[in-house]
N, C-alpha and C. Protein backbone atom coordinates (compact mmCIF):
# COMPACT_ATOMS: atom_id res chain seq x y z
N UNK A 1 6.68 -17.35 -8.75
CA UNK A 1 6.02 -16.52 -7.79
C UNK A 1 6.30 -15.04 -8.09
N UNK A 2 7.99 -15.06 -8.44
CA UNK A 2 8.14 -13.17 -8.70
C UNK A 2 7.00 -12.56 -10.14
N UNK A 3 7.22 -13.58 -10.99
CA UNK A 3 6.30 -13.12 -12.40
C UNK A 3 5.11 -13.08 -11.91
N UNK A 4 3.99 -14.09 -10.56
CA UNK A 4 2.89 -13.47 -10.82
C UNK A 4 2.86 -12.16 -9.71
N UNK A 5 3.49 -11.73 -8.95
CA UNK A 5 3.42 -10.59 -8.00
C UNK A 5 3.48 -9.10 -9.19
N UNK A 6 4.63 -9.66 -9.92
CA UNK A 6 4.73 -8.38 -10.77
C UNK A 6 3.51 -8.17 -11.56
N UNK A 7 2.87 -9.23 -12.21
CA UNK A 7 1.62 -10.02 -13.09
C UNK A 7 0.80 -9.25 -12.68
N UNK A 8 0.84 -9.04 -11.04
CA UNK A 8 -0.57 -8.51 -10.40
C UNK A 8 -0.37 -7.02 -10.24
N UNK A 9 0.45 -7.00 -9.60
CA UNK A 9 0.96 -5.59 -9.55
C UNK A 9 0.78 -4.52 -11.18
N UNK A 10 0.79 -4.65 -12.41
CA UNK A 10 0.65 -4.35 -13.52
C UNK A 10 -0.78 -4.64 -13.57
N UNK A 11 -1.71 -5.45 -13.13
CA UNK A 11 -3.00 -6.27 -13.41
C UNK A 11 -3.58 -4.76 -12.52
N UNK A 12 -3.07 -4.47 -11.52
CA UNK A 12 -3.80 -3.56 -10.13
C UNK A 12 -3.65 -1.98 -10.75
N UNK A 13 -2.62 -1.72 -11.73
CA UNK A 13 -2.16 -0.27 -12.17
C UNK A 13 -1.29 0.10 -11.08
N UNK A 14 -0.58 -0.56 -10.20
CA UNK A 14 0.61 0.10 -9.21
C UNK A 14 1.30 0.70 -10.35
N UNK A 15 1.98 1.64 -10.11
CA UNK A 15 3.16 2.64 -10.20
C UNK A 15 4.60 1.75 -9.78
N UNK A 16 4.21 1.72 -8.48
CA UNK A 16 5.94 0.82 -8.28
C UNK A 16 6.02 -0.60 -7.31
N UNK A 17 6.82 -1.25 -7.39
CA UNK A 17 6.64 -2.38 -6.42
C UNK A 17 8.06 -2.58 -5.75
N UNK A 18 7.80 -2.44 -4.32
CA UNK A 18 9.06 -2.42 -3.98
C UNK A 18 9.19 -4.08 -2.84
N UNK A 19 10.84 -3.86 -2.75
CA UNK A 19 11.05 -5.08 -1.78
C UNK A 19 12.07 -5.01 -0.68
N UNK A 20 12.00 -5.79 0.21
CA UNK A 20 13.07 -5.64 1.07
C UNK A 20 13.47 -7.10 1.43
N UNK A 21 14.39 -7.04 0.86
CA UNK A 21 15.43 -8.78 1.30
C UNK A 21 16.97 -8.61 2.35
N UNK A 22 17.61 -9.45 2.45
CA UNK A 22 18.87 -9.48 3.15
C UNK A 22 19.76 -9.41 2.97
N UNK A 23 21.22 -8.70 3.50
CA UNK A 23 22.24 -8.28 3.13
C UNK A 23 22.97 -9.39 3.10
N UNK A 24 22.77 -10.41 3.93
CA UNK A 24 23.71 -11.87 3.78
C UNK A 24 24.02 -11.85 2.31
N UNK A 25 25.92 -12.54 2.34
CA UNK A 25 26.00 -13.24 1.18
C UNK A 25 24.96 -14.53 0.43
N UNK A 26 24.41 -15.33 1.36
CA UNK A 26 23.92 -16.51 0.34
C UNK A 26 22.63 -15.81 -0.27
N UNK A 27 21.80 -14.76 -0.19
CA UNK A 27 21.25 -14.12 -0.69
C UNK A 27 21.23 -13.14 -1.70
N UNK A 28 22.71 -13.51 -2.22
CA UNK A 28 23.29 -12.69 -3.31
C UNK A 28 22.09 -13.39 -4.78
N UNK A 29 22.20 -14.50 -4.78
CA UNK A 29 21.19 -15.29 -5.86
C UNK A 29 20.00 -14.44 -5.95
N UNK A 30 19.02 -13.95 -4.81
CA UNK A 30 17.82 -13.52 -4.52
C UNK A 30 18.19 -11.92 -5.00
N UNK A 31 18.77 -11.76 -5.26
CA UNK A 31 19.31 -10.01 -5.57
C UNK A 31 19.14 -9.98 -6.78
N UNK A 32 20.21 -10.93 -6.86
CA UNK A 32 20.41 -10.87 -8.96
C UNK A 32 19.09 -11.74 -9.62
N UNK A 33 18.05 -11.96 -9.07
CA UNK A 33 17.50 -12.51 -9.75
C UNK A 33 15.90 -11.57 -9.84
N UNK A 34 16.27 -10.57 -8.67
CA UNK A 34 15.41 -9.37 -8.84
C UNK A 34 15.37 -8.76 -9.48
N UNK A 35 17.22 -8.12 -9.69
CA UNK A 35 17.84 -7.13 -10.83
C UNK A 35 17.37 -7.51 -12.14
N UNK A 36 17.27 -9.01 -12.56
CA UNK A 36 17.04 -9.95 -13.83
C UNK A 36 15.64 -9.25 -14.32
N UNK A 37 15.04 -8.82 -13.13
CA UNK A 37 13.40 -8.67 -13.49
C UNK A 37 13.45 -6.88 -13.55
N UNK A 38 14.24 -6.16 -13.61
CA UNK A 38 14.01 -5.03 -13.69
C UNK A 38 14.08 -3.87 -11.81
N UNK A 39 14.44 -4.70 -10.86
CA UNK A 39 14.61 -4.42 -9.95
C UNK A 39 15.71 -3.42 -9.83
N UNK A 40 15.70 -2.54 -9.01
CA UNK A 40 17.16 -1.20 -8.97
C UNK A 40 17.10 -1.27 -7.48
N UNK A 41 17.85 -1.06 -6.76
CA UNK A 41 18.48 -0.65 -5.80
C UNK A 41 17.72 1.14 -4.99
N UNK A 42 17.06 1.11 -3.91
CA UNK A 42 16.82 2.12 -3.42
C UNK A 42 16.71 2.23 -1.81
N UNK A 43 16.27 3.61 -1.52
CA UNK A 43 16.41 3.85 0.00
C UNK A 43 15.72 2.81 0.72
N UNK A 44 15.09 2.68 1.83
CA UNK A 44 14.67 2.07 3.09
C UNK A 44 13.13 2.71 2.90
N UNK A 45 12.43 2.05 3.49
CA UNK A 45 10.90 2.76 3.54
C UNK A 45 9.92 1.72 4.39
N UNK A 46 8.76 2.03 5.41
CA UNK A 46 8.15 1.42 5.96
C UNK A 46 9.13 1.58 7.14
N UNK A 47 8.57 0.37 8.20
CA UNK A 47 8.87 0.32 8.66
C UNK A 47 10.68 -0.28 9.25
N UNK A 48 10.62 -0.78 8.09
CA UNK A 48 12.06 -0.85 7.82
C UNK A 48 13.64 0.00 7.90
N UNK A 49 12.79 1.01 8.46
CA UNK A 49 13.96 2.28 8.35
C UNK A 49 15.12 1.80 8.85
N UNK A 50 16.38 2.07 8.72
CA UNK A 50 17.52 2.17 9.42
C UNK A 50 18.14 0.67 9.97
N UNK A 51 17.54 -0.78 9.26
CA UNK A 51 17.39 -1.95 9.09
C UNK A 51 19.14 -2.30 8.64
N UNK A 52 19.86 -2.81 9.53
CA UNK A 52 21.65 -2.39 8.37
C UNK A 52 21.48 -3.89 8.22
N UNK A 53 20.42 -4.88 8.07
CA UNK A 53 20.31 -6.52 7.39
C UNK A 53 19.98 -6.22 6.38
N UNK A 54 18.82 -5.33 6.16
CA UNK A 54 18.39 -5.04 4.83
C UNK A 54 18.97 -4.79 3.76
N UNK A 55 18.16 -4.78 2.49
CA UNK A 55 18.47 -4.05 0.96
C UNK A 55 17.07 -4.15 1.12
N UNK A 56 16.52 -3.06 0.17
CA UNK A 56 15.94 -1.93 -0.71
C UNK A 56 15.75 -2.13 -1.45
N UNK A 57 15.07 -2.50 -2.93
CA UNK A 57 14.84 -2.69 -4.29
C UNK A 57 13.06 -2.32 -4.68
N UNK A 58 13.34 -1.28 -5.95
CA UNK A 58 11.74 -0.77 -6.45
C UNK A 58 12.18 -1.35 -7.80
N UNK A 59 10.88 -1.54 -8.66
CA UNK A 59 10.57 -1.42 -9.97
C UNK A 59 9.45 -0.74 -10.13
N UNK A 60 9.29 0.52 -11.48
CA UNK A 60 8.54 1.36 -11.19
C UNK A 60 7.85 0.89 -12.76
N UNK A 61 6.63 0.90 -12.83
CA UNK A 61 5.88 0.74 -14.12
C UNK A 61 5.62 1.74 -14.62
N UNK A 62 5.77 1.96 -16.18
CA UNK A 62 5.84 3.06 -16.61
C UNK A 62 4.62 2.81 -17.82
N UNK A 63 4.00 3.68 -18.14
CA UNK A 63 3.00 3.45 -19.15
C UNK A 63 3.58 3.69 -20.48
N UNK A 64 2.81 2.46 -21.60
CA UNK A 64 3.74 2.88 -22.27
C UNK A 64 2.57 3.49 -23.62
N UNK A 65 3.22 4.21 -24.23
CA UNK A 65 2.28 5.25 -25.43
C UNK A 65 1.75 4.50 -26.43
């Protein structure tokens, strides 16, 4: 499911794709398996602001020459 979101997201010309998952430990798997895909760690956005369950994660597509 993550390969075709990203699939599409690259298919659409997005710039970045971001996510918001949960701070719980058993969700540690769902983190590292974002990071695996190029995922980083960033602020809060949407409606999500100020969320202290949350994490934050963008991957930004970059064109390449």
């Amino acid at each position: 499911m993550l390969v075709h979101v990203i699939d599409e997201a690259r298919r659409r010309s997005c710039e970045r794709l971001s996510l918001e998952t949960g701070r719980m430990d058993f969700l540690l798997p769902a983190r590292r398996l974002y990071e695996s895909f190029g995922f980083v760690y960033c602020g809060s956005f949407g409606e999500c602001r100020n969320a202290p369950n949350s994490v934050f994660m963008t991957k930004e597509f970059r064109e390449v020459p």
